[in-house]
PDB file of N, CA and C in Angstrom:
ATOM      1  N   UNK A   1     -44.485 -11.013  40.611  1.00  0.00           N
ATOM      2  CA  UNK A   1     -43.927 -12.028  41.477  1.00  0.00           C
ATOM      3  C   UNK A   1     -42.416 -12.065  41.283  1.00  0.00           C
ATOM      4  N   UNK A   2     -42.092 -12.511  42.344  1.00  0.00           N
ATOM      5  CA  UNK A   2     -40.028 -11.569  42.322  1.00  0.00           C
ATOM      6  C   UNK A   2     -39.873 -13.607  41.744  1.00  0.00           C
ATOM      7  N   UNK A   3     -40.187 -14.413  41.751  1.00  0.00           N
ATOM      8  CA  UNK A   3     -39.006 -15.946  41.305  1.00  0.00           C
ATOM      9  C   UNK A   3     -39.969 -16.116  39.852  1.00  0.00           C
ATOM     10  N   UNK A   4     -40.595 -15.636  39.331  1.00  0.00           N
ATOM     11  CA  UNK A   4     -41.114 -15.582  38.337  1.00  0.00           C
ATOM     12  C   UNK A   4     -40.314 -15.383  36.789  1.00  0.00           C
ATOM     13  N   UNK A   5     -39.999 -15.731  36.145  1.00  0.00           N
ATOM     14  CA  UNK A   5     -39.041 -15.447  35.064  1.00  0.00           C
ATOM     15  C   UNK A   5     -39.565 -14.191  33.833  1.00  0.00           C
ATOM     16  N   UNK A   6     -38.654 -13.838  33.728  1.00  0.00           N
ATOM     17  CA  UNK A   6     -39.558 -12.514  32.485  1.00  0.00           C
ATOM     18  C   UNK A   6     -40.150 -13.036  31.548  1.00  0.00           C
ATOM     19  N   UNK A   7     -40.957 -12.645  31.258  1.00  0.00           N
ATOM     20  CA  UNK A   7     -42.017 -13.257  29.849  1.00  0.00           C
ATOM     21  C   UNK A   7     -41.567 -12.593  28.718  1.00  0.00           C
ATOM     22  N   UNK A   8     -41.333 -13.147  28.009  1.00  0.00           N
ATOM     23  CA  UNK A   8     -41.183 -13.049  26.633  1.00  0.00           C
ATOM     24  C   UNK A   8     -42.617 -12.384  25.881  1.00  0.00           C
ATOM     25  N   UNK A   9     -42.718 -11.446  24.718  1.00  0.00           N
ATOM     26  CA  UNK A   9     -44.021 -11.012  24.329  1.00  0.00           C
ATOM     27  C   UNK A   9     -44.564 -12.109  23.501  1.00  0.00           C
ATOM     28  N   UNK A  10     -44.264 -12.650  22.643  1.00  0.00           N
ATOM     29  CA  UNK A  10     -44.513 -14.151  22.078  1.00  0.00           C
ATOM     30  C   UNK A  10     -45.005 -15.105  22.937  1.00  0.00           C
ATOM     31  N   UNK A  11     -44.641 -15.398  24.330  1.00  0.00           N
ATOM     32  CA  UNK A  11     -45.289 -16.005  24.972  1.00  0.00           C
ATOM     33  C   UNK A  11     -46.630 -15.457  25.504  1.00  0.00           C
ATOM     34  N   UNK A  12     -46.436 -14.277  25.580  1.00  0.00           N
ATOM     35  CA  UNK A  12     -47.888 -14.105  26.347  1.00  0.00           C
ATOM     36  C   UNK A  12     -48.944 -13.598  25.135  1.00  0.00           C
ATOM     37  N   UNK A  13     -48.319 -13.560  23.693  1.00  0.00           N
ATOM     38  CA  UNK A  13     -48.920 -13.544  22.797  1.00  0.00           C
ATOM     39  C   UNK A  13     -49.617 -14.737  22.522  1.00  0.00           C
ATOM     40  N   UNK A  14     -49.003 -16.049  22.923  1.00  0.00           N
ATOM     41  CA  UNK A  14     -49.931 -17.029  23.160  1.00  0.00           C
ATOM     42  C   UNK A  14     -50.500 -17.449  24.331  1.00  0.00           C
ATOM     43  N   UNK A  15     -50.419 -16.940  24.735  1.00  0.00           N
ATOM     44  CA  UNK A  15     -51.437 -17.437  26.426  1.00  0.00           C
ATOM     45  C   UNK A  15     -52.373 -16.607  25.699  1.00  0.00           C
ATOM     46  N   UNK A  16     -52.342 -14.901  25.121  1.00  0.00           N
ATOM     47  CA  UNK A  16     -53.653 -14.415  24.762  1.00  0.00           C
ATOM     48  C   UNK A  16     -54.457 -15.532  23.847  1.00  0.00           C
ATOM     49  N   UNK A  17     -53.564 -15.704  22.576  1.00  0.00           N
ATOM     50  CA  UNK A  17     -54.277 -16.742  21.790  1.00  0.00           C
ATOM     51  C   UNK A  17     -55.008 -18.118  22.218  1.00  0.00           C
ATOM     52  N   UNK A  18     -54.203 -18.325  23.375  1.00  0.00           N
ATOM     53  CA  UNK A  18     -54.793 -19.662  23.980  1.00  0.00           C
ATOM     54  C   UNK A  18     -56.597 -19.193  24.870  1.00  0.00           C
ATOM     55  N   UNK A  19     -56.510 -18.103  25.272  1.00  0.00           N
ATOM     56  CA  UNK A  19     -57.637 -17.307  25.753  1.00  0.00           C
ATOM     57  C   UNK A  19     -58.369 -17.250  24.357  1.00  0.00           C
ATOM     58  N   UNK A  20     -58.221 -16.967  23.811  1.00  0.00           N
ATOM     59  CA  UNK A  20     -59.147 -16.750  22.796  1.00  0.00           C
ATOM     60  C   UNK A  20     -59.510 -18.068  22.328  1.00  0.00           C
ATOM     61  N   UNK A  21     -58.869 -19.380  21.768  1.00  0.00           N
ATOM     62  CA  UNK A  21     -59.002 -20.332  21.819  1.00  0.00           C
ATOM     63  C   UNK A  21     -60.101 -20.870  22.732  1.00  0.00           C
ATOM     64  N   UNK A  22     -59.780 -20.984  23.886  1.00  0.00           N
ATOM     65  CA  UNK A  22     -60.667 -21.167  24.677  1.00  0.00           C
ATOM     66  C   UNK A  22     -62.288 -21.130  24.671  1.00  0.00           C
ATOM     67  N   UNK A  23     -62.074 -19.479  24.340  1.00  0.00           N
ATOM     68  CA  UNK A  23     -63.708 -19.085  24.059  1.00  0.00           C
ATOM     69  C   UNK A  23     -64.127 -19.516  22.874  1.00  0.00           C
ATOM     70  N   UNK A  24     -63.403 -19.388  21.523  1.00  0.00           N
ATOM     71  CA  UNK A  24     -64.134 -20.067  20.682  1.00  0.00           C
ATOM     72  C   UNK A  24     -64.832 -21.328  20.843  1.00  0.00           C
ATOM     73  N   UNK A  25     -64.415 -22.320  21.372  1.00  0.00           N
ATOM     74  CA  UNK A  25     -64.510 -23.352  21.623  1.00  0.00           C
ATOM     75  C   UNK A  25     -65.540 -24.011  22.665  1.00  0.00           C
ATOM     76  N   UNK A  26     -66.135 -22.596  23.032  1.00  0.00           N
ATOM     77  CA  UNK A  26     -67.247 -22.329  24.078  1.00  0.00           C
ATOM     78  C   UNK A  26     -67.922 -21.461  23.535  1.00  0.00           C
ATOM     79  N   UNK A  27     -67.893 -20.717  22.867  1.00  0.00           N
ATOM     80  CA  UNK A  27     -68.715 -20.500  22.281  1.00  0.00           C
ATOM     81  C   UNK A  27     -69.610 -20.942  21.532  1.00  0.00           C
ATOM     82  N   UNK A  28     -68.768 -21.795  20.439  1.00  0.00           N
ATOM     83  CA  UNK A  28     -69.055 -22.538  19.415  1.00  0.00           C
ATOM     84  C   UNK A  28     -70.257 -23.769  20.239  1.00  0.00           C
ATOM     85  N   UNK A  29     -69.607 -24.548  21.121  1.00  0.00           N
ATOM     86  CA  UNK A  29     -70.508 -25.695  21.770  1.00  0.00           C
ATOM     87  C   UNK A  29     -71.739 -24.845  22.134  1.00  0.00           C
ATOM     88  N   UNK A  30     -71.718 -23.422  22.446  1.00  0.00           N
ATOM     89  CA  UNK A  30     -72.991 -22.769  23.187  1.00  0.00           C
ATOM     90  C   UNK A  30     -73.767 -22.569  22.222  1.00  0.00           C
ATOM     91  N   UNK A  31     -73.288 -22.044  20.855  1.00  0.00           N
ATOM     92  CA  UNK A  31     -74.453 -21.900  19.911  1.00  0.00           C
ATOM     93  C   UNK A  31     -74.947 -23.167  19.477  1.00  0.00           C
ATOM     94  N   UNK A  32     -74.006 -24.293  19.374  1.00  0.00           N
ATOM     95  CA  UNK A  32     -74.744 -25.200  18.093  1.00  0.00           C
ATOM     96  C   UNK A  32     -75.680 -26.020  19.825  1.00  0.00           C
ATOM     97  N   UNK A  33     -75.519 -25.915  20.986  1.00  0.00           N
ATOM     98  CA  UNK A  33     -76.731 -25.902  21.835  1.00  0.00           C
ATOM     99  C   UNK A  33     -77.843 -25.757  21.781  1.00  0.00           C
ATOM    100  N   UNK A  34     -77.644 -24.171  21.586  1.00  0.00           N
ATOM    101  CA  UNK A  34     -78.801 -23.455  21.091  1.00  0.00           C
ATOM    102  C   UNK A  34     -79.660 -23.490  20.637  1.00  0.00           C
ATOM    103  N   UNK A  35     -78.773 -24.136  19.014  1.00  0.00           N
ATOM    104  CA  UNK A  35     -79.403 -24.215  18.094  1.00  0.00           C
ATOM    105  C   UNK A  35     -80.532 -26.101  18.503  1.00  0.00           C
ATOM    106  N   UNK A  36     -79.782 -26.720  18.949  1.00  0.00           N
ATOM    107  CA  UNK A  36     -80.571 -27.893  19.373  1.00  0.00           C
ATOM    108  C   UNK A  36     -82.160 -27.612  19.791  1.00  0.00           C
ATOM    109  N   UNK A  37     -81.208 -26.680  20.981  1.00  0.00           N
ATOM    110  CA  UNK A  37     -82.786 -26.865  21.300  1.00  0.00           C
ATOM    111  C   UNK A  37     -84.092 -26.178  21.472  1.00  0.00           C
ATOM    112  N   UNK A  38     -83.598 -25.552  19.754  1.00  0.00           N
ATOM    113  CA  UNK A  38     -84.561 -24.861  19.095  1.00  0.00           C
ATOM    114  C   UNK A  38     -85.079 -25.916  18.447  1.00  0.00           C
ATOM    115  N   UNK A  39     -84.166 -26.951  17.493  1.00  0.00           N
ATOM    116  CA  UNK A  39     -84.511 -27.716  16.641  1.00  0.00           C
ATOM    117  C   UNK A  39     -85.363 -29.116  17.285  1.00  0.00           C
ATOM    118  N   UNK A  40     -84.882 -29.343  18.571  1.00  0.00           N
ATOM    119  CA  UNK A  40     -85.613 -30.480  20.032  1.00  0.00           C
ATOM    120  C   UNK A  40     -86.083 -29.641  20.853  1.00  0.00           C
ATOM    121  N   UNK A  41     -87.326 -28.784  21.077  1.00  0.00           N
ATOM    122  CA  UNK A  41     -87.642 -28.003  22.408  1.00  0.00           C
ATOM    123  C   UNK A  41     -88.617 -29.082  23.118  1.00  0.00           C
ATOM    124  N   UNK A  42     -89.432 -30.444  22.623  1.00  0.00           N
ATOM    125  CA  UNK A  42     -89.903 -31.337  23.718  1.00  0.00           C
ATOM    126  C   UNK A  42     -89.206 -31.657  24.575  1.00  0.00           C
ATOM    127  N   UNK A  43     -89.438 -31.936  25.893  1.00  0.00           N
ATOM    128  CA  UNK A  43     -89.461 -32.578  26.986  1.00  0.00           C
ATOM    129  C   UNK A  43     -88.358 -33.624  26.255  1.00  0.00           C
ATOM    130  N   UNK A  44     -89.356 -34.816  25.878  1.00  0.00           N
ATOM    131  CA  UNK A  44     -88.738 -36.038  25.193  1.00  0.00           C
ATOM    132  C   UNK A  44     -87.635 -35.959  24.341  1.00  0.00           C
ATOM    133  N   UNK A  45     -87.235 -34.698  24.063  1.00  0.00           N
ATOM    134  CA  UNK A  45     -86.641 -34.879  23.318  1.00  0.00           C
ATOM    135  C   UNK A  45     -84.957 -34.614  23.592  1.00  0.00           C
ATOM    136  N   UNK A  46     -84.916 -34.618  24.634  1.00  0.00           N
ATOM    137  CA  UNK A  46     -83.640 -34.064  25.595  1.00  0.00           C
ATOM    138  C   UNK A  46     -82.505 -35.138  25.150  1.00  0.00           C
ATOM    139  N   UNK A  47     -82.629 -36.336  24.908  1.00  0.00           N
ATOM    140  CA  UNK A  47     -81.554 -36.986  23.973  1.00  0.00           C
ATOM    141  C   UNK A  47     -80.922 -36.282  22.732  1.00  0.00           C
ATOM    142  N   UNK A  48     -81.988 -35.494  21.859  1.00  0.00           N
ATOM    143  CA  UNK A  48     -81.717 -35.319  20.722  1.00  0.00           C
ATOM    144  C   UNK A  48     -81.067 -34.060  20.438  1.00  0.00           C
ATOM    145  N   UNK A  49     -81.387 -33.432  21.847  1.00  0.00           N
ATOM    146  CA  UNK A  49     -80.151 -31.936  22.140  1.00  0.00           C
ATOM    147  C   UNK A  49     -78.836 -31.847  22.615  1.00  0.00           C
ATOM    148  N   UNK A  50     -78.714 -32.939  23.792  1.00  0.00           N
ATOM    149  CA  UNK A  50     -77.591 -33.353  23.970  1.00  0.00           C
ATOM    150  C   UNK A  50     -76.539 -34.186  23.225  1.00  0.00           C
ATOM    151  N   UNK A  51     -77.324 -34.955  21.754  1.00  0.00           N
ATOM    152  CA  UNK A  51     -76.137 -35.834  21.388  1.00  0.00           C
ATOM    153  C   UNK A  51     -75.559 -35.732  20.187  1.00  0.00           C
ATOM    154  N   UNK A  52     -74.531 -34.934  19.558  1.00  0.00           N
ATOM    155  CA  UNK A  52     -74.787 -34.401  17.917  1.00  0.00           C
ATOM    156  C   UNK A  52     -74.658 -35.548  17.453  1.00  0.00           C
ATOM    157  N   UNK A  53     -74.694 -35.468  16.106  1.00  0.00           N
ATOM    158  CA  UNK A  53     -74.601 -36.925  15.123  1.00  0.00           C
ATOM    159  C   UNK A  53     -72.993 -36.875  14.935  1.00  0.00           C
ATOM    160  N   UNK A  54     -72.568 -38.276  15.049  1.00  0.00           N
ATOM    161  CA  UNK A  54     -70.992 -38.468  15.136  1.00  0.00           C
ATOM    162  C   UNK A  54     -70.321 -38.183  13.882  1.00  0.00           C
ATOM    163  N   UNK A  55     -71.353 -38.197  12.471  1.00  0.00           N
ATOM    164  CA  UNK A  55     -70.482 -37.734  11.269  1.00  0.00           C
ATOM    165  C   UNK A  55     -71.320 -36.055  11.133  1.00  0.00           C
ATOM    166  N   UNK A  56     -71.708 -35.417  11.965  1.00  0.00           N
ATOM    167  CA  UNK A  56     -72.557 -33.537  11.456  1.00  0.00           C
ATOM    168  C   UNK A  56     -70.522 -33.138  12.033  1.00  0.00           C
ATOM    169  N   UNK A  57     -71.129 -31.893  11.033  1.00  0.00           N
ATOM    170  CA  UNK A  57     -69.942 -31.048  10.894  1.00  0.00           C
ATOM    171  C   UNK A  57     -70.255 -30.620  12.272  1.00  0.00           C
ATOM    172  N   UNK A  58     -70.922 -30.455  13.298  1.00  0.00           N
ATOM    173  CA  UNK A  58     -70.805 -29.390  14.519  1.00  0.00           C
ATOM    174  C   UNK A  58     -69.690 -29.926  15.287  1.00  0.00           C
ATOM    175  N   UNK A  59     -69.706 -31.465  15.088  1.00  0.00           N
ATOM    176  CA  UNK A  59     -68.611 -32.016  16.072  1.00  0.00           C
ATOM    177  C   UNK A  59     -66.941 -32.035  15.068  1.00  0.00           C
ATOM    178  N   UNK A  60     -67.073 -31.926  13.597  1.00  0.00           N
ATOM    179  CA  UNK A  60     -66.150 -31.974  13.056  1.00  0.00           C
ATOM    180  C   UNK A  60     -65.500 -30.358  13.571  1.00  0.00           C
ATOM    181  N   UNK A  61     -66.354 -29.862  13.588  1.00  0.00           N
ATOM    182  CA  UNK A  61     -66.208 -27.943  13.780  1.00  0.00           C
ATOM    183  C   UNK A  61     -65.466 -27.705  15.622  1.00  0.00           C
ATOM    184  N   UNK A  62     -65.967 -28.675  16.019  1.00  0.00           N
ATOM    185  CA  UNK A  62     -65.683 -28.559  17.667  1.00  0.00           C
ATOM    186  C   UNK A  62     -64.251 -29.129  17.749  1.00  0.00           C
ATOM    187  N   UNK A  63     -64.143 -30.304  17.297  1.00  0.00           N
ATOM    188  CA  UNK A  63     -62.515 -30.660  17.214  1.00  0.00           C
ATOM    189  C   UNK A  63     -61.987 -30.276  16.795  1.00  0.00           C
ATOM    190  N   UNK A  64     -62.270 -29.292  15.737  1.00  0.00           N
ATOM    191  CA  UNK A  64     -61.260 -28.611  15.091  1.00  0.00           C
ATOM    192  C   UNK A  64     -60.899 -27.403  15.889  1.00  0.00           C
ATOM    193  N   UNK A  65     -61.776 -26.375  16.481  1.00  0.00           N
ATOM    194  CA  UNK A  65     -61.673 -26.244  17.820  1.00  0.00           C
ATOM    195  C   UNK A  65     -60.772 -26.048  18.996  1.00  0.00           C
ATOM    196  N   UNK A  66     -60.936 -27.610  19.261  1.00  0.00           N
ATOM    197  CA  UNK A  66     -60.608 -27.741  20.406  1.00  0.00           C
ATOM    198  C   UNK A  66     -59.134 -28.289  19.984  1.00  0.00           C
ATOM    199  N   UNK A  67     -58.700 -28.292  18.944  1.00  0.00           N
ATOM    200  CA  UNK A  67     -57.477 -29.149  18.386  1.00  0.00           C
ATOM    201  C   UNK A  67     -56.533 -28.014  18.569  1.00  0.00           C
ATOM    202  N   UNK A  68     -56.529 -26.577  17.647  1.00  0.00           N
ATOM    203  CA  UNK A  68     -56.352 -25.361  17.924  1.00  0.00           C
ATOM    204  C   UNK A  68     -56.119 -25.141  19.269  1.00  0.00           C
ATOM    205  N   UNK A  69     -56.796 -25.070  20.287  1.00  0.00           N
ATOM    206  CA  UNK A  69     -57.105 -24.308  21.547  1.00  0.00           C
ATOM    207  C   UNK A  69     -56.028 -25.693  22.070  1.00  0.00           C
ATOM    208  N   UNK A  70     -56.137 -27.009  22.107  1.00  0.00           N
ATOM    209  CA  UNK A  70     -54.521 -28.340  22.615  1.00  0.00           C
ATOM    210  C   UNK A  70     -53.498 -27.687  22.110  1.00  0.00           C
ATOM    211  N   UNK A  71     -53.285 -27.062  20.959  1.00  0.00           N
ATOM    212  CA  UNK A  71     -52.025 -26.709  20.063  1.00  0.00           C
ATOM    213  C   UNK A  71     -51.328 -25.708  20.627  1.00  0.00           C
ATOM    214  N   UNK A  72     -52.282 -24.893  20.948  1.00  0.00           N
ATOM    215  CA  UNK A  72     -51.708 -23.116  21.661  1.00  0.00           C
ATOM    216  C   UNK A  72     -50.999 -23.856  23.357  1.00  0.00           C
ATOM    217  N   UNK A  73     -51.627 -24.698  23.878  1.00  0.00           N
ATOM    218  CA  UNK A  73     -51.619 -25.140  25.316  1.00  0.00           C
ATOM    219  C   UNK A  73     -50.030 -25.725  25.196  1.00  0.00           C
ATOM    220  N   UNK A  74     -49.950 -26.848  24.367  1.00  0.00           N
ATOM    221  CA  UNK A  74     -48.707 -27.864  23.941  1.00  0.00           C
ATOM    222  C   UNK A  74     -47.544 -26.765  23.692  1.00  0.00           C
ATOM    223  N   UNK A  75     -48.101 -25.317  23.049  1.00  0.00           N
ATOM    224  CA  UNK A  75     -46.342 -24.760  22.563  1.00  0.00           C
ATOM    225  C   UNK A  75     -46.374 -24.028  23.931  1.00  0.00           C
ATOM    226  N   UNK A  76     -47.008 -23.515  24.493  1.00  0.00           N
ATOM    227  CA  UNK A  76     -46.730 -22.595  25.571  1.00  0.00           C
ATOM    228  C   UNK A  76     -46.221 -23.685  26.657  1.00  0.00           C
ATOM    229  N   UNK A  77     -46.607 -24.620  27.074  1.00  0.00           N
ATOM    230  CA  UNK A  77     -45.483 -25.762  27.639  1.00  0.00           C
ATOM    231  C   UNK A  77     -44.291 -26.080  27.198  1.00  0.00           C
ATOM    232  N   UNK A  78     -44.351 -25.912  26.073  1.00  0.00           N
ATOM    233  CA  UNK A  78     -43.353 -26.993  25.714  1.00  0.00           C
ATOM    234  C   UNK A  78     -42.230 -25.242  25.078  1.00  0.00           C
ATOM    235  N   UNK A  79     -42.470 -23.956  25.521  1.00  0.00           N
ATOM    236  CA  UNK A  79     -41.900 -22.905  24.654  1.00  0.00           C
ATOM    237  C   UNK A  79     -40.840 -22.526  26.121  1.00  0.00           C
ATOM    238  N   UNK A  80     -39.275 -22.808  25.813  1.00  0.00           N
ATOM    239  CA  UNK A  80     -38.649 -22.669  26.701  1.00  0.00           C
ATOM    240  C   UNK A  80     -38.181 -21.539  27.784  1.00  0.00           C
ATOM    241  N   UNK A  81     -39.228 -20.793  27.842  1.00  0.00           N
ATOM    242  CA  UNK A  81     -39.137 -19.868  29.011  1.00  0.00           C
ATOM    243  C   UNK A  81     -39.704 -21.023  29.980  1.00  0.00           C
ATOM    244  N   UNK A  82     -40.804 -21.821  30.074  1.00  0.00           N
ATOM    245  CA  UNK A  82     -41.691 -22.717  30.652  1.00  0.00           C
ATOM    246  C   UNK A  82     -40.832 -23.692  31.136  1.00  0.00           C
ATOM    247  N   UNK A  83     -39.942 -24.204  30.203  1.00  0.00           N
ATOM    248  CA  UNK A  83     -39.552 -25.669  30.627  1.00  0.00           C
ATOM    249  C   UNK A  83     -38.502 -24.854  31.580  1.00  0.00           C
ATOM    250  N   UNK A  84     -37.621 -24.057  31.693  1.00  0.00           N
ATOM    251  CA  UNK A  84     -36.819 -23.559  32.265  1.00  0.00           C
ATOM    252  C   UNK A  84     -37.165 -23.311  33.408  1.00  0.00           C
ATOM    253  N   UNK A  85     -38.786 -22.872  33.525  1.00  0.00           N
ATOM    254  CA  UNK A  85     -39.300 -22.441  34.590  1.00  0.00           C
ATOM    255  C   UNK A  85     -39.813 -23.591  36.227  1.00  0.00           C
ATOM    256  N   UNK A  86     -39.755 -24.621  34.941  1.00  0.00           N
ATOM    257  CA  UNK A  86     -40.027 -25.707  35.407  1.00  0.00           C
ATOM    258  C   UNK A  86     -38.480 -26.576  36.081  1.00  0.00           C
ATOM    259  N   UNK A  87     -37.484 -26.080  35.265  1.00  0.00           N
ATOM    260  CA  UNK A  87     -36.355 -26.820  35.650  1.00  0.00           C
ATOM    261  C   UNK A  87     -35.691 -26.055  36.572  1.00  0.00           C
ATOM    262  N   UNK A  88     -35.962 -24.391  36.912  1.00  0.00           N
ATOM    263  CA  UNK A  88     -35.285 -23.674  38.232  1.00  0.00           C
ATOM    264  C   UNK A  88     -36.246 -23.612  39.622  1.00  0.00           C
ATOM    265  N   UNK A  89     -37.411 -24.484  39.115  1.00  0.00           N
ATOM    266  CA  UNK A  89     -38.904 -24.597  40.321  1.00  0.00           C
ATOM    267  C   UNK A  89     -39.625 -23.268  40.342  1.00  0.00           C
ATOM    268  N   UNK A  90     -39.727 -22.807  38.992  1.00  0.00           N
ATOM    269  CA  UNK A  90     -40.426 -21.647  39.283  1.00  0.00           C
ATOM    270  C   UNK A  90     -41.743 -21.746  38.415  1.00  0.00           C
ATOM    271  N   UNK A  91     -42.176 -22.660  38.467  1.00  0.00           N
ATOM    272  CA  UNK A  91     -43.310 -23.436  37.001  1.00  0.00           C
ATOM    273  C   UNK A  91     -44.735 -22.520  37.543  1.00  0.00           C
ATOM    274  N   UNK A  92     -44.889 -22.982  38.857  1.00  0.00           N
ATOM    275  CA  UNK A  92     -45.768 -21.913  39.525  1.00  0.00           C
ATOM    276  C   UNK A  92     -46.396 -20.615  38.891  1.00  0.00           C
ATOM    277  N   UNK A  93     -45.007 -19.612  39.468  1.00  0.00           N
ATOM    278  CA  UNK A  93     -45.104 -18.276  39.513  1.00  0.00           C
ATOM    279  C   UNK A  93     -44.955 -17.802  38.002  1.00  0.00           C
ATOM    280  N   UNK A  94     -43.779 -18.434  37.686  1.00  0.00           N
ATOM    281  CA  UNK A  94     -44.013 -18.168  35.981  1.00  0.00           C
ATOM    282  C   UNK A  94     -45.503 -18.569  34.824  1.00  0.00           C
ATOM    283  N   UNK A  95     -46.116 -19.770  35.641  1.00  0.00           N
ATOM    284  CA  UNK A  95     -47.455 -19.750  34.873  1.00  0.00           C
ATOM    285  C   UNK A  95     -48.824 -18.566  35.145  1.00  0.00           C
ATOM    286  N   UNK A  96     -48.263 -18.188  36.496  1.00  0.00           N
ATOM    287  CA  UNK A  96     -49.392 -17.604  37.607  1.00  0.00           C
ATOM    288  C   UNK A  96     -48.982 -16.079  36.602  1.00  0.00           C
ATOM    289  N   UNK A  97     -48.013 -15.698  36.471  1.00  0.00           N
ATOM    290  CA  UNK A  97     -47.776 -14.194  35.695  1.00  0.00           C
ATOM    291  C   UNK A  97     -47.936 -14.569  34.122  1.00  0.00           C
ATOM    292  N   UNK A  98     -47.932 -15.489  33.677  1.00  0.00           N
ATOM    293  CA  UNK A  98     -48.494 -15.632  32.408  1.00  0.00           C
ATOM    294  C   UNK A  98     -49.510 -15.310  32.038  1.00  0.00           C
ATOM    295  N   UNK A  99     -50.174 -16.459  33.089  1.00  0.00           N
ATOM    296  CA  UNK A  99     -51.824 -16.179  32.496  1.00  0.00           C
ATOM    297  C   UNK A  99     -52.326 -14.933  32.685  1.00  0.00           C
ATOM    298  N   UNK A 100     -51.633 -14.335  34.031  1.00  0.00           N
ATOM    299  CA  UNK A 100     -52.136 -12.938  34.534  1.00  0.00           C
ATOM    300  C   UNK A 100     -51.389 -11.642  33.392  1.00  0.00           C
ATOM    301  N   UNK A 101     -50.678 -12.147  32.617  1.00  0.00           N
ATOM    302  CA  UNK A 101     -50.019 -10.839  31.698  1.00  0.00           C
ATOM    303  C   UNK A 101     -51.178 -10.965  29.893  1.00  0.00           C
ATOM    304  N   UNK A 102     -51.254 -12.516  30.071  1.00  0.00           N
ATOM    305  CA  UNK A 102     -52.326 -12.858  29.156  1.00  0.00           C
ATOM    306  C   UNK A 102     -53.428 -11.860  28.781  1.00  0.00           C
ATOM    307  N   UNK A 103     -54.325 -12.167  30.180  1.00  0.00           N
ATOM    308  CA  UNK A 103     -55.120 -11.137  30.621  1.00  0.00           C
ATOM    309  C   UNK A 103     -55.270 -10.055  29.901  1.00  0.00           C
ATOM    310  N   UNK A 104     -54.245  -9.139  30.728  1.00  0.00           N
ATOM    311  CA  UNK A 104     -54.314  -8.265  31.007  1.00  0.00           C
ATOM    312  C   UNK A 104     -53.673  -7.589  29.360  1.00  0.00           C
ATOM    313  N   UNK A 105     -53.487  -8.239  28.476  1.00  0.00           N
ATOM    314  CA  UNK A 105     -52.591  -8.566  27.031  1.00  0.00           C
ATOM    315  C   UNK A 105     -54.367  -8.807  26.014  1.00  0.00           C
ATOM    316  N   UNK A 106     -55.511  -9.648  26.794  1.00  0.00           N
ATOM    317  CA  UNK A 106     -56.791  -9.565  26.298  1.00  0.00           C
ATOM    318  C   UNK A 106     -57.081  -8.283  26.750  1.00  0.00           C
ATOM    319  N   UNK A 107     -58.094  -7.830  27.760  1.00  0.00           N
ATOM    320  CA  UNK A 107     -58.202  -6.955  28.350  1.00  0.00           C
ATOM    321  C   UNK A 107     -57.805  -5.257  27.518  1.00  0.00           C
ATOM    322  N   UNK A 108     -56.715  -5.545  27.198  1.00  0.00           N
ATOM    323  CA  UNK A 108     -55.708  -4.330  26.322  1.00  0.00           C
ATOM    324  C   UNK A 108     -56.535  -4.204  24.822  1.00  0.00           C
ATOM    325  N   UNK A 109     -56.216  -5.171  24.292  1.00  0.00           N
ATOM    326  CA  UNK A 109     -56.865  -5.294  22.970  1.00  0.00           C
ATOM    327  C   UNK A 109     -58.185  -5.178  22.999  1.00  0.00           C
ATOM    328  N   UNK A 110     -59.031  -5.323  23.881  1.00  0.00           N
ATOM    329  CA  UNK A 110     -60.258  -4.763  23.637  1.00  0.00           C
ATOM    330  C   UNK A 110     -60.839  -3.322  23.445  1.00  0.00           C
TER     331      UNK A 110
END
């Protein structure tokens, strides 16, 4: 994209990380699922899959998580190729080639 600003490799070193973030964090909710409702497979018991216990580590494990995966989000906003991008109106195109260099920055490493 031509109003797009050049990316820095650090930045799109975290958009990858923020991708990865992501999935952990979906992942993680998909197994300890799983694991529910192996541990609840009744009918009746569909409360007891959907609701973890507010002090089990699965939810201590998920915020921790998802705290990680806010953290990566907060510096890549707040990492001044972004705000710049935001202050010449190019917040758009510069996020739109981020995520897309991200990608393609996952994609690579595999």
């Amino acid at each position: 994209m031509a109003d797009a600003l050049p990316l820095p490799q650090e930045l799109i070193s975290l958009q990858r990380d923020l991708y990865a973030a992501r999935q952990a964090a979906e992942d993680y909710g998909n197994k300890v699922a799983a694991e529910r409702r192996a541990m609840f497979p009744g009918e009746d018991q569909w409360r007891e899959r959907a609701v973890w216990p507010e002090d089990g580590p699965e939810r201590a494990e998920l915020a921790r998580l998802r705290a990680e995966r806010d953290g990566l989000a907060v510096q890549i906003r707040q990492h001044p190729v972004m705000e710049q991008a935001r202050a010449e109106g190019f917040a758009k195109e510069t996020d739109y080639a981020l995520q897309k260099a991200g990608r393609e920055a996952v994609d690579g490493a595999q």
